[in-house]
Protein backbone atom coordinates (compact mmCIF):
# COMPACT_ATOMS: atom_id res chain seq x y z
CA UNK A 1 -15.36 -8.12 20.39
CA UNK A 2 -13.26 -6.66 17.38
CA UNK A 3 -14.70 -3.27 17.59
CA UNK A 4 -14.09 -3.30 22.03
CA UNK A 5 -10.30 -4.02 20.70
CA UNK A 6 -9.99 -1.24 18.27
CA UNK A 7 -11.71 0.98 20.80
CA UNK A 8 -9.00 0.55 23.59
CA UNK A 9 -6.51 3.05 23.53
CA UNK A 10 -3.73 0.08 24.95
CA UNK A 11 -4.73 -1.57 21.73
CA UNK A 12 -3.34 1.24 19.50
CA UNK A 13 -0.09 -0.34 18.94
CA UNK A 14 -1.70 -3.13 17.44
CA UNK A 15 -4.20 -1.73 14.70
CA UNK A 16 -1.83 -1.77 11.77
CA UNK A 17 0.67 -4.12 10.73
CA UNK A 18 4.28 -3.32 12.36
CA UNK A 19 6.57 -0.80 9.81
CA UNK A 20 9.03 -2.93 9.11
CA UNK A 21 10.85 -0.06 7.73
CA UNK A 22 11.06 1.19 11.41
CA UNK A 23 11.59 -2.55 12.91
CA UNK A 24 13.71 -4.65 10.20
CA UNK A 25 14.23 -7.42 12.48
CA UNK A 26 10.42 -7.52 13.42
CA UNK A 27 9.90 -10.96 11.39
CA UNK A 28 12.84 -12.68 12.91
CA UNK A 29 11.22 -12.36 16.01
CA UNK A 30 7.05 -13.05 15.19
CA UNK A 31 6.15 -16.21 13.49
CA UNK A 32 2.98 -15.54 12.74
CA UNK A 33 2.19 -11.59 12.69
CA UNK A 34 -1.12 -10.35 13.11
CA UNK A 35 -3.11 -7.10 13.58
CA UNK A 36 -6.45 -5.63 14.25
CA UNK A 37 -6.78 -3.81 11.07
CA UNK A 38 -6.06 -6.99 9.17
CA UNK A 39 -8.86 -8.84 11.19
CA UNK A 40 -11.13 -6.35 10.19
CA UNK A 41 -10.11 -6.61 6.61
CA UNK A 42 -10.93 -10.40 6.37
CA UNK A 43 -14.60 -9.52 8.78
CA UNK A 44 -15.47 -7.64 5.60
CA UNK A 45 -14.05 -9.55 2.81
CA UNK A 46 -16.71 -11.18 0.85
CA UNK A 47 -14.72 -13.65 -1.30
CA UNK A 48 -13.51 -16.94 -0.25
CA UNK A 49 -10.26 -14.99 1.37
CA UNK A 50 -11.87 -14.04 4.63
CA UNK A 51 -12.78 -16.52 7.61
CA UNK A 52 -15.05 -19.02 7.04
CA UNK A 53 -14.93 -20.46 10.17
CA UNK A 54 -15.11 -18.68 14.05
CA UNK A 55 -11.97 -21.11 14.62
CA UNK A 56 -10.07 -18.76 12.37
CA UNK A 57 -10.98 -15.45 13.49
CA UNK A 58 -9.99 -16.57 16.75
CA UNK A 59 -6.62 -17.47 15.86
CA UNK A 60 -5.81 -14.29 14.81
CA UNK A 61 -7.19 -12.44 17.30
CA UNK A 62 -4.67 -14.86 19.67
CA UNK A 63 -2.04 -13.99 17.07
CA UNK A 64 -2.31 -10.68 17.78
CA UNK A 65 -1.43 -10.68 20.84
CA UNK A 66 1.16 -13.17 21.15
CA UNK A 67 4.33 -14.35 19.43
């Protein structure tokens, strides 16, 4: 499912964490900011860090897309 998300060129904005260099005000407005590239990074984290659970994984892939 990840890898169908990071395909999709309407996905693009969401990849990478937002520059908050570019949007200051970004955390006033997002609880709970999430992106694709940081999914993948806890897919392929080994140590205790990543998701241990599917319940987590989906979270953040809501997270992404909401706020």
């Amino acid at each position: 499912m990840l890898e169908r998300f990071e395909s999709d060129p309407l996905c693009e904005p969401f990849l990478e964490p937002v520059d908050l260099a570019m949007f200051p005000d970004y955390d006033e407005h997002v609880n709970n900011a999430m992106d694709l590239g940081t999914v993948r990074q806890k897919i392929e984290d080994k140590s205790n860090k990543g998701y241990r659970e599917e319940v987590q994984f989906a979270r953040d892939m809501r997270s992404v897309f909401t706020f």
